[in-house]
N, C-alpha and C. Protein backbone atom coordinates (compact mmCIF):
# COMPACT_ATOMS: atom_id res chain seq x y z
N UNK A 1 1.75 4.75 17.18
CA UNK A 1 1.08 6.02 16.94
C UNK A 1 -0.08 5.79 15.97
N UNK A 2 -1.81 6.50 16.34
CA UNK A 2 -2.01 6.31 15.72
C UNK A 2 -1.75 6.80 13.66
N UNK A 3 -2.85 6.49 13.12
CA UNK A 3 -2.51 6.88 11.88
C UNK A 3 -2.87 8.26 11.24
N UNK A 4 -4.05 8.86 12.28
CA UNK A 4 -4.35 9.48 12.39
C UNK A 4 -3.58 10.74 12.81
N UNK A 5 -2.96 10.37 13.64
CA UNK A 5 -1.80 11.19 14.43
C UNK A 5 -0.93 11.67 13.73
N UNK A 6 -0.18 10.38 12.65
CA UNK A 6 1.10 10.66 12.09
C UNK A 6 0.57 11.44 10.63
N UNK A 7 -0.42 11.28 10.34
CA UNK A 7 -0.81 12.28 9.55
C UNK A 7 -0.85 13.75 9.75
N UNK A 8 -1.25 14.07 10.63
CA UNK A 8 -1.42 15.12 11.28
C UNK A 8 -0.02 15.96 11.80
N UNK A 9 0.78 14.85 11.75
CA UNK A 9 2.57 15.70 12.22
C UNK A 9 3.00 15.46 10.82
N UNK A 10 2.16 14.66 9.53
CA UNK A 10 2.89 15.30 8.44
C UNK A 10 2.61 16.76 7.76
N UNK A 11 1.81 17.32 8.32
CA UNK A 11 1.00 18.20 7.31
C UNK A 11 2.21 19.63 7.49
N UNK A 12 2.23 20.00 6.73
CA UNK A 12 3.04 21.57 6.35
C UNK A 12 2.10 22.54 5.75
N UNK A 13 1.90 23.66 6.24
CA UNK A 13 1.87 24.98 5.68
C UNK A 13 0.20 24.18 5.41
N UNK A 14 -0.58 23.55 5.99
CA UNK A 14 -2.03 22.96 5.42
C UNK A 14 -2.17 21.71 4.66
N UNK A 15 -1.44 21.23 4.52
CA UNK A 15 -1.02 20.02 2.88
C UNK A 15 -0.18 19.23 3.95
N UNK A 16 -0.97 17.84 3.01
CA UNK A 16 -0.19 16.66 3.89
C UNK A 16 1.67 16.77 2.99
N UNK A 17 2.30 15.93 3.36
CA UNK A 17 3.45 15.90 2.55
C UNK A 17 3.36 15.11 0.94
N UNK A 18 2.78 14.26 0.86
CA UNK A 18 2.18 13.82 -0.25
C UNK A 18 1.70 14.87 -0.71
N UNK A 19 0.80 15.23 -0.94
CA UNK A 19 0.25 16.84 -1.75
C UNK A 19 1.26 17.62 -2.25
N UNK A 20 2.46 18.00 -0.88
CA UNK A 20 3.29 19.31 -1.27
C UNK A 20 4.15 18.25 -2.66
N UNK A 21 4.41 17.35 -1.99
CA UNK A 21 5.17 16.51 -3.14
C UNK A 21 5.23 16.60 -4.65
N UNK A 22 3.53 15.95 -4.57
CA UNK A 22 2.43 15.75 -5.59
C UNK A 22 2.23 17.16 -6.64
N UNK A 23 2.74 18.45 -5.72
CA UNK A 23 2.41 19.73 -6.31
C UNK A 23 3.67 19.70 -6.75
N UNK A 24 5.06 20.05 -6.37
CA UNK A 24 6.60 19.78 -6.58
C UNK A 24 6.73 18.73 -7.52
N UNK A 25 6.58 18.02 -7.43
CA UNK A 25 6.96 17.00 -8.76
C UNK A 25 5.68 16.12 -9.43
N UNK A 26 5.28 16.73 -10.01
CA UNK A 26 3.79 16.23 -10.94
C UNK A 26 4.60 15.13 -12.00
N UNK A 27 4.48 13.97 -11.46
CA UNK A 27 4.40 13.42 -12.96
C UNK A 27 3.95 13.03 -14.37
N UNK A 28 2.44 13.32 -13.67
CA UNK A 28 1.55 13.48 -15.24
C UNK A 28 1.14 14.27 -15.41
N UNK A 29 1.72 15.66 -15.30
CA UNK A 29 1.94 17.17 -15.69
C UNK A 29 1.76 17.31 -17.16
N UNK A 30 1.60 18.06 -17.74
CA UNK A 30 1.58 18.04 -19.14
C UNK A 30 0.23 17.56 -20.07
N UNK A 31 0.24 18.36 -21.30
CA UNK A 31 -1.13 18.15 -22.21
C UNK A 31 -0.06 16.44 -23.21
N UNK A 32 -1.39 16.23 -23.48
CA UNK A 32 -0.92 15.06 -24.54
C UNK A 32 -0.95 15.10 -26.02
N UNK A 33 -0.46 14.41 -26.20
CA UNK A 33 -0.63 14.37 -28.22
C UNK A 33 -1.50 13.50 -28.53
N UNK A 34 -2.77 13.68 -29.29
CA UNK A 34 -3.30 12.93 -29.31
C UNK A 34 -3.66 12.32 -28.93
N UNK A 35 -4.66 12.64 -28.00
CA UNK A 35 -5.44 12.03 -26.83
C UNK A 35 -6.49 11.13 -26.75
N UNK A 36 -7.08 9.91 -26.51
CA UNK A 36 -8.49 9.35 -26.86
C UNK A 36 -9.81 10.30 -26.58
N UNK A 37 -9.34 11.17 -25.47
CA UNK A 37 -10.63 11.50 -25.10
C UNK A 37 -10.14 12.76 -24.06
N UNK A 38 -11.10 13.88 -24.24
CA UNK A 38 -10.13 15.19 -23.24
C UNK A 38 -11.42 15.40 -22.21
N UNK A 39 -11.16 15.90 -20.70
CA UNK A 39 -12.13 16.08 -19.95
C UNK A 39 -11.69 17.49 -19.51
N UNK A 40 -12.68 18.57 -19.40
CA UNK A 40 -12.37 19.44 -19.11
C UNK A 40 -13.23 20.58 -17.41
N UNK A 41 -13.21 20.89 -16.61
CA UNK A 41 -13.64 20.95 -15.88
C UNK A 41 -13.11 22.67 -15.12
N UNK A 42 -13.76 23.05 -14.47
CA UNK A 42 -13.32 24.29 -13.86
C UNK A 42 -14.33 24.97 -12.54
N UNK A 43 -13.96 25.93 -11.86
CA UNK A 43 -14.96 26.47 -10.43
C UNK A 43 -14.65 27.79 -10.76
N UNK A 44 -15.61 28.51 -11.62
CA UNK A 44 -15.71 30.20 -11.45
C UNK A 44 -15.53 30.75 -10.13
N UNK A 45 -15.78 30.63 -8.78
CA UNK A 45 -15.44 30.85 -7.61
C UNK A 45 -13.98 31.37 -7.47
N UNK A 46 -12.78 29.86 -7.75
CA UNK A 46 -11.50 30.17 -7.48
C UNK A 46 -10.85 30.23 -8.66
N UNK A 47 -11.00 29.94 -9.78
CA UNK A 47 -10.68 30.21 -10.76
C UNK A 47 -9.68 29.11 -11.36
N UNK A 48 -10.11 27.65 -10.27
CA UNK A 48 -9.31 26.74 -11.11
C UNK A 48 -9.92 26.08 -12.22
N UNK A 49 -8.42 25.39 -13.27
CA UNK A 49 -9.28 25.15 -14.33
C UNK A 49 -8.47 23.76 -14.74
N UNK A 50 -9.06 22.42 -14.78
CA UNK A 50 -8.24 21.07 -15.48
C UNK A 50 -8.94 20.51 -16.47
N UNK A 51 -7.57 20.43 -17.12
CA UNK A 51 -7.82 19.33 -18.47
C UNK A 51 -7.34 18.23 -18.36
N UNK A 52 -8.02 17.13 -18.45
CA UNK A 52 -8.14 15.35 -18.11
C UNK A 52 -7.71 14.85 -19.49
N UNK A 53 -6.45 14.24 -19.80
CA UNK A 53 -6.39 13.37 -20.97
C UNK A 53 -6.12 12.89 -21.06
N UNK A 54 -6.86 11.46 -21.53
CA UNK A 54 -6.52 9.89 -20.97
C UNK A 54 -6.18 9.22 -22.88
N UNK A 55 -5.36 8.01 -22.56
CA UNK A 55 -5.71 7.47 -23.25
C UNK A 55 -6.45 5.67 -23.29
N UNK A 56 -6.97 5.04 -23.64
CA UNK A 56 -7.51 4.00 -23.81
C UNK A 56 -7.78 2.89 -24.57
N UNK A 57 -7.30 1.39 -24.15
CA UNK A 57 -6.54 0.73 -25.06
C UNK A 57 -7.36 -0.24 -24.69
N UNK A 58 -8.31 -1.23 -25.14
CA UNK A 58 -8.70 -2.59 -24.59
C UNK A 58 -9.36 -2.20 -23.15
N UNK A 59 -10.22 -0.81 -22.95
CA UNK A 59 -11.25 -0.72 -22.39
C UNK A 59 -10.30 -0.31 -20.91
N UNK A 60 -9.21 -0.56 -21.11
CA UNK A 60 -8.17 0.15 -19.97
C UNK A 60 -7.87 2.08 -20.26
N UNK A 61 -7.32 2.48 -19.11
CA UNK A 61 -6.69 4.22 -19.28
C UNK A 61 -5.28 3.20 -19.08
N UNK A 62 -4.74 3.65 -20.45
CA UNK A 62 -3.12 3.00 -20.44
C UNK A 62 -2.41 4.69 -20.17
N UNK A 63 -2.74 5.39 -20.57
CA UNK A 63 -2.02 6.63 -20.00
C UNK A 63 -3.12 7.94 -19.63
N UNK A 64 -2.63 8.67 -18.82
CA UNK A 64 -3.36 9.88 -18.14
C UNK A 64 -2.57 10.91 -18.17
N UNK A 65 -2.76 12.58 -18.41
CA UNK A 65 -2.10 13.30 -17.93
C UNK A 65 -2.88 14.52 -17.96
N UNK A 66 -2.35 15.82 -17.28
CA UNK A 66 -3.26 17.03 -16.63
C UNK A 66 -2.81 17.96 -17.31
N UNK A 67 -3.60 18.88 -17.38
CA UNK A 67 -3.07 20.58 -17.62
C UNK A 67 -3.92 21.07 -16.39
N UNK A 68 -3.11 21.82 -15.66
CA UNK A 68 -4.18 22.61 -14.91
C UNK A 68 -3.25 23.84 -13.92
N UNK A 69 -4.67 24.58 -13.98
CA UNK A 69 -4.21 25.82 -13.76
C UNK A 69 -5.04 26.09 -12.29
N UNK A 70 -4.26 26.49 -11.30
CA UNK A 70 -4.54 26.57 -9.89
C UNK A 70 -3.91 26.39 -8.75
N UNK A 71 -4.15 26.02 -7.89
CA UNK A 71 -3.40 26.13 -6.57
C UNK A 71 -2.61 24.81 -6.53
N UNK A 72 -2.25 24.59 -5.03
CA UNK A 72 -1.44 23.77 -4.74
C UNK A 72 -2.47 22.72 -4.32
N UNK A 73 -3.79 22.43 -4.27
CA UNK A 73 -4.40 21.18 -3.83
C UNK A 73 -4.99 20.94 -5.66
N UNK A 74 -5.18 22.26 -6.25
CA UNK A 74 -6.09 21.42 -7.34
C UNK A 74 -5.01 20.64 -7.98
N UNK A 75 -3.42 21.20 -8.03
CA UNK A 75 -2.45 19.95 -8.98
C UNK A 75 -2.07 19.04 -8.67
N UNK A 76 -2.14 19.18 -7.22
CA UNK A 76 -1.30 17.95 -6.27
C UNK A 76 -3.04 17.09 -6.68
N UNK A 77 -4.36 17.49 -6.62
CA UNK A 77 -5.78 16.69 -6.74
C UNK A 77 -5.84 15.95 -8.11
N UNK A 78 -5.08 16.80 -9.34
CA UNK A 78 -4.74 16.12 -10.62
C UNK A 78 -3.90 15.11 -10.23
N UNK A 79 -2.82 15.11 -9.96
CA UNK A 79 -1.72 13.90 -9.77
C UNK A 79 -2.21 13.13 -9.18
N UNK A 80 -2.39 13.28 -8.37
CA UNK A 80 -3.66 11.99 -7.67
C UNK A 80 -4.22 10.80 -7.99
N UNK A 81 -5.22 12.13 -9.12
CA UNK A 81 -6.11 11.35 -10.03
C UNK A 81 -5.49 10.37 -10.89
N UNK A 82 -4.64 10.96 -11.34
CA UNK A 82 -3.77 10.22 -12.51
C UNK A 82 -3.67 9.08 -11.85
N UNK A 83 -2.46 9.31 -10.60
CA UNK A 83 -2.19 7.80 -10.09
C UNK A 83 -2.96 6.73 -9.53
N UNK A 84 -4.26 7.38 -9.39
CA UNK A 84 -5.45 6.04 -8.96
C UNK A 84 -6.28 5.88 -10.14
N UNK A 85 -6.25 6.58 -11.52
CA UNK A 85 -6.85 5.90 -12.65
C UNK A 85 -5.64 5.59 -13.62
N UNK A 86 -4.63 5.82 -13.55
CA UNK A 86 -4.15 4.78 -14.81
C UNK A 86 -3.81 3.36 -14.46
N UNK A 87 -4.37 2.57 -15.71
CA UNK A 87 -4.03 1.33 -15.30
C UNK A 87 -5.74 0.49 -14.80
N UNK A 88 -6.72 1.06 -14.84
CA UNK A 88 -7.86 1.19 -14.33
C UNK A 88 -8.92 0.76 -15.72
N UNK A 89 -9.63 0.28 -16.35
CA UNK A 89 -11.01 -0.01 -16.67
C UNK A 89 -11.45 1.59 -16.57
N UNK A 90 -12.19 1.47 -18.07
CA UNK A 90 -13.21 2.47 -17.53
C UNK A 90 -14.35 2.56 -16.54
N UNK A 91 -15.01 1.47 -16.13
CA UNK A 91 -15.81 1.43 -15.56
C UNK A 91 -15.25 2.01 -13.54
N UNK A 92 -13.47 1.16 -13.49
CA UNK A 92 -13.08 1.20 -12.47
C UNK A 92 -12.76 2.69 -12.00
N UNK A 93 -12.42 2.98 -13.66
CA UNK A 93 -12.25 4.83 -13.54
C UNK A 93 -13.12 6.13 -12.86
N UNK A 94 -14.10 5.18 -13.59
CA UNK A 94 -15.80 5.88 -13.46
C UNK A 94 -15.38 6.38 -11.94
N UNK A 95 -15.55 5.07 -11.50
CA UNK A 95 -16.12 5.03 -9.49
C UNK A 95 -14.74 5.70 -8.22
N UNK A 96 -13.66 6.26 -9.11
CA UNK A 96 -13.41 7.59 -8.04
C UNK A 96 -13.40 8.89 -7.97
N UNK A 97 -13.86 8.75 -6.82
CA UNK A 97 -14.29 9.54 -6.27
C UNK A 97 -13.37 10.89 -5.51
N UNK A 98 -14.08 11.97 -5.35
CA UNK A 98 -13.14 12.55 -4.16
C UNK A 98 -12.97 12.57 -2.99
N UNK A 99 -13.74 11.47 -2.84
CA UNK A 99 -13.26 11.20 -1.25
C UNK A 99 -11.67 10.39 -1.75
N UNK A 100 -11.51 9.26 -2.69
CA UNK A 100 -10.85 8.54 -3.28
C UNK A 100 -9.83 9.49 -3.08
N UNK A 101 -9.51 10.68 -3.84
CA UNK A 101 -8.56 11.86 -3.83
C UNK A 101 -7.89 12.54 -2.66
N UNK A 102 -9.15 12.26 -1.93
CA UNK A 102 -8.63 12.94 -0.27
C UNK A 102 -7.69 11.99 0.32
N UNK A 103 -8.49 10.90 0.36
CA UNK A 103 -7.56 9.59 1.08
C UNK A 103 -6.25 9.26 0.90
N UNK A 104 -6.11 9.25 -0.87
CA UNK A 104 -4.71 9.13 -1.33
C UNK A 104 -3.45 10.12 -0.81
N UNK A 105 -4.57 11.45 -0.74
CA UNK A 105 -2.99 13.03 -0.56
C UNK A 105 -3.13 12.63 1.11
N UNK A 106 -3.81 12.17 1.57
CA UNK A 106 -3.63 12.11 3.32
C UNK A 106 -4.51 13.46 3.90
N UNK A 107 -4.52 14.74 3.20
CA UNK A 107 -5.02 15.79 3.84
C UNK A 107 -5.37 16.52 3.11
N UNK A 108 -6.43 17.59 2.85
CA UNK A 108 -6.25 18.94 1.95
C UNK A 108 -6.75 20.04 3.09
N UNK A 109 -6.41 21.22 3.16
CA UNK A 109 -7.44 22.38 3.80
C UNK A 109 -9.04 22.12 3.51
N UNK A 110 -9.84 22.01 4.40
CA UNK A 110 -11.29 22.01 4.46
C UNK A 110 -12.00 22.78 3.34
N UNK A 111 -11.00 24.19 2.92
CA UNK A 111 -11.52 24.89 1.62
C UNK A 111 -11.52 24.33 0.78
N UNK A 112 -10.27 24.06 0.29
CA UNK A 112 -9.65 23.36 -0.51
C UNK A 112 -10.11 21.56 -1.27
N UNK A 113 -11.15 21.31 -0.77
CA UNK A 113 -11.64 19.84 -0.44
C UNK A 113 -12.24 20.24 -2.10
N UNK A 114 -12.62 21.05 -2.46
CA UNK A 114 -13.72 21.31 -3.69
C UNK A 114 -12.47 21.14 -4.93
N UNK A 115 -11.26 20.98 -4.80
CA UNK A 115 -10.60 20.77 -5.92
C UNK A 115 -10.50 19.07 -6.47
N UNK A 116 -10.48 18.42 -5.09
CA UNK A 116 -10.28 17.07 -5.34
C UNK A 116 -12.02 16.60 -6.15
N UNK A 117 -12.94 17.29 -5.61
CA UNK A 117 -13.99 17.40 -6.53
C UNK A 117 -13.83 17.35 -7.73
N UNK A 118 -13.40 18.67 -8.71
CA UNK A 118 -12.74 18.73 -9.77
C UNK A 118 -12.54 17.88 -10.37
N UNK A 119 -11.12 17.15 -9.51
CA UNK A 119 -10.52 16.33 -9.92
C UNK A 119 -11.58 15.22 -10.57
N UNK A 120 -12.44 14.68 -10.01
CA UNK A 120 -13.45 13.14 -10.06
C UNK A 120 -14.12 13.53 -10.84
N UNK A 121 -14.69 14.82 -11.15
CA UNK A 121 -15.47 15.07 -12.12
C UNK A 121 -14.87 15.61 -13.62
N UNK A 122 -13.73 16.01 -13.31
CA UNK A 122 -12.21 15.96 -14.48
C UNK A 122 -12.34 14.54 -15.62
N UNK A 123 -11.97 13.53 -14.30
CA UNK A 123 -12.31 11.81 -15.34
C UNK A 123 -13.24 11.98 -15.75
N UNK A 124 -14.52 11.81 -15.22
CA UNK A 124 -15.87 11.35 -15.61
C UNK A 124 -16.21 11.84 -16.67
N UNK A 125 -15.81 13.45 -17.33
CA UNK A 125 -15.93 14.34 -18.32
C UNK A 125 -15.24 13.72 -19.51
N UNK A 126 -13.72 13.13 -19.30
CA UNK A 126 -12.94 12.32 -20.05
C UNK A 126 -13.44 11.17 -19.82
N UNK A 127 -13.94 10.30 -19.73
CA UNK A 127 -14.74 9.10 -19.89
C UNK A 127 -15.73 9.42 -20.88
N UNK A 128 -16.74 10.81 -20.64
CA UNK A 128 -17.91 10.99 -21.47
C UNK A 128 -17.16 10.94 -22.40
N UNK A 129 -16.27 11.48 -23.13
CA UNK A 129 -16.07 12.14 -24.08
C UNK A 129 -15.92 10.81 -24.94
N UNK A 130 -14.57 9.68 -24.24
CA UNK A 130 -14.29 8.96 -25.09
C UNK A 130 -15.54 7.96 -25.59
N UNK A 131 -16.83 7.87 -24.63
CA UNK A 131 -17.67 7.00 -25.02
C UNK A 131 -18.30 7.86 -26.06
N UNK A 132 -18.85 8.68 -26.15
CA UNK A 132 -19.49 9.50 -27.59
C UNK A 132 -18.52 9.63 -28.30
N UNK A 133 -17.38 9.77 -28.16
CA UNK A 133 -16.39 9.45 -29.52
C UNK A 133 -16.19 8.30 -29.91
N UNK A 134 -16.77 6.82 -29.06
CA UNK A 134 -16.24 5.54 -30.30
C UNK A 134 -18.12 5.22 -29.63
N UNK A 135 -18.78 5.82 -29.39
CA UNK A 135 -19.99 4.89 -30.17
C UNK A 135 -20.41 3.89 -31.18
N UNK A 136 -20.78 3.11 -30.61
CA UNK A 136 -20.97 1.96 -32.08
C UNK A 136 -22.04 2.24 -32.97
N UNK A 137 -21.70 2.58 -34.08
CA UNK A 137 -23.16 3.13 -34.80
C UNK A 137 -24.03 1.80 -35.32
């Protein structure tokens, strides 16, 4: 079968099964203590809203986690994120993307595509932050 296919007999209610998952059990759910660096991001449109907070150790994201407020693609689009940037270089962080986001959940609703957006521009915000916070003077 293709892969294409079996994607397509996973999807429920619009959402691949990964997503519904990803929304059901978030593991990097939650704000942090003391964070290196916070990214914050939102779409007046639908009214979602994420907070990106990484931390960073030897130029690595040794930990990631989300606050966010919204539907079932923008949290399942946070978890995502998490799991394809921790463990990552900043630089490696930098470069995903939301297509990166789409690929990983297998599917989102065509509306819905603008959260995994979010999401990529969520890091990049938490990246800015931590580089103007350890500038080398």
């Amino acid at each position: 079968m293709p892969n294409n296919a079996s994607n397509i007999q996973s999807k429920q209610g619009g959402y691949s099964r990964k997503a519904l998952d990803y929304f059901k059990n978030p593991k990097h759910a939650g704000e942090m203590k003391n964070p290196d660096a916070t990214g914050k991001v939102g779409n007046p449109t639908c009214g979602d809203v994420m907070h990106i907070f990484i931390k960073v150790k030897d130029n690595k994201i040794t930990d990631i986690k989300f606050k966010t407020f919204g539907c079932v693609a923008a949290i399942s689009s946070s978890e995502a994120l998490c799991v394809l940037a921790k463990g990552k270089t900043l630089e490696q962080a930098e470069k995903i993307s939301n297509q990166d986001i789409l690929e990983h959940l297998g599917w989102l609703p065509p509306v819905k595509i603008h959260c995994s957006v979010l999401g990529a521009e969520g890091l990049k915000d938490a990246i800015k932050d931590f580089r103007e916070k350890h500038k080398k003077a």
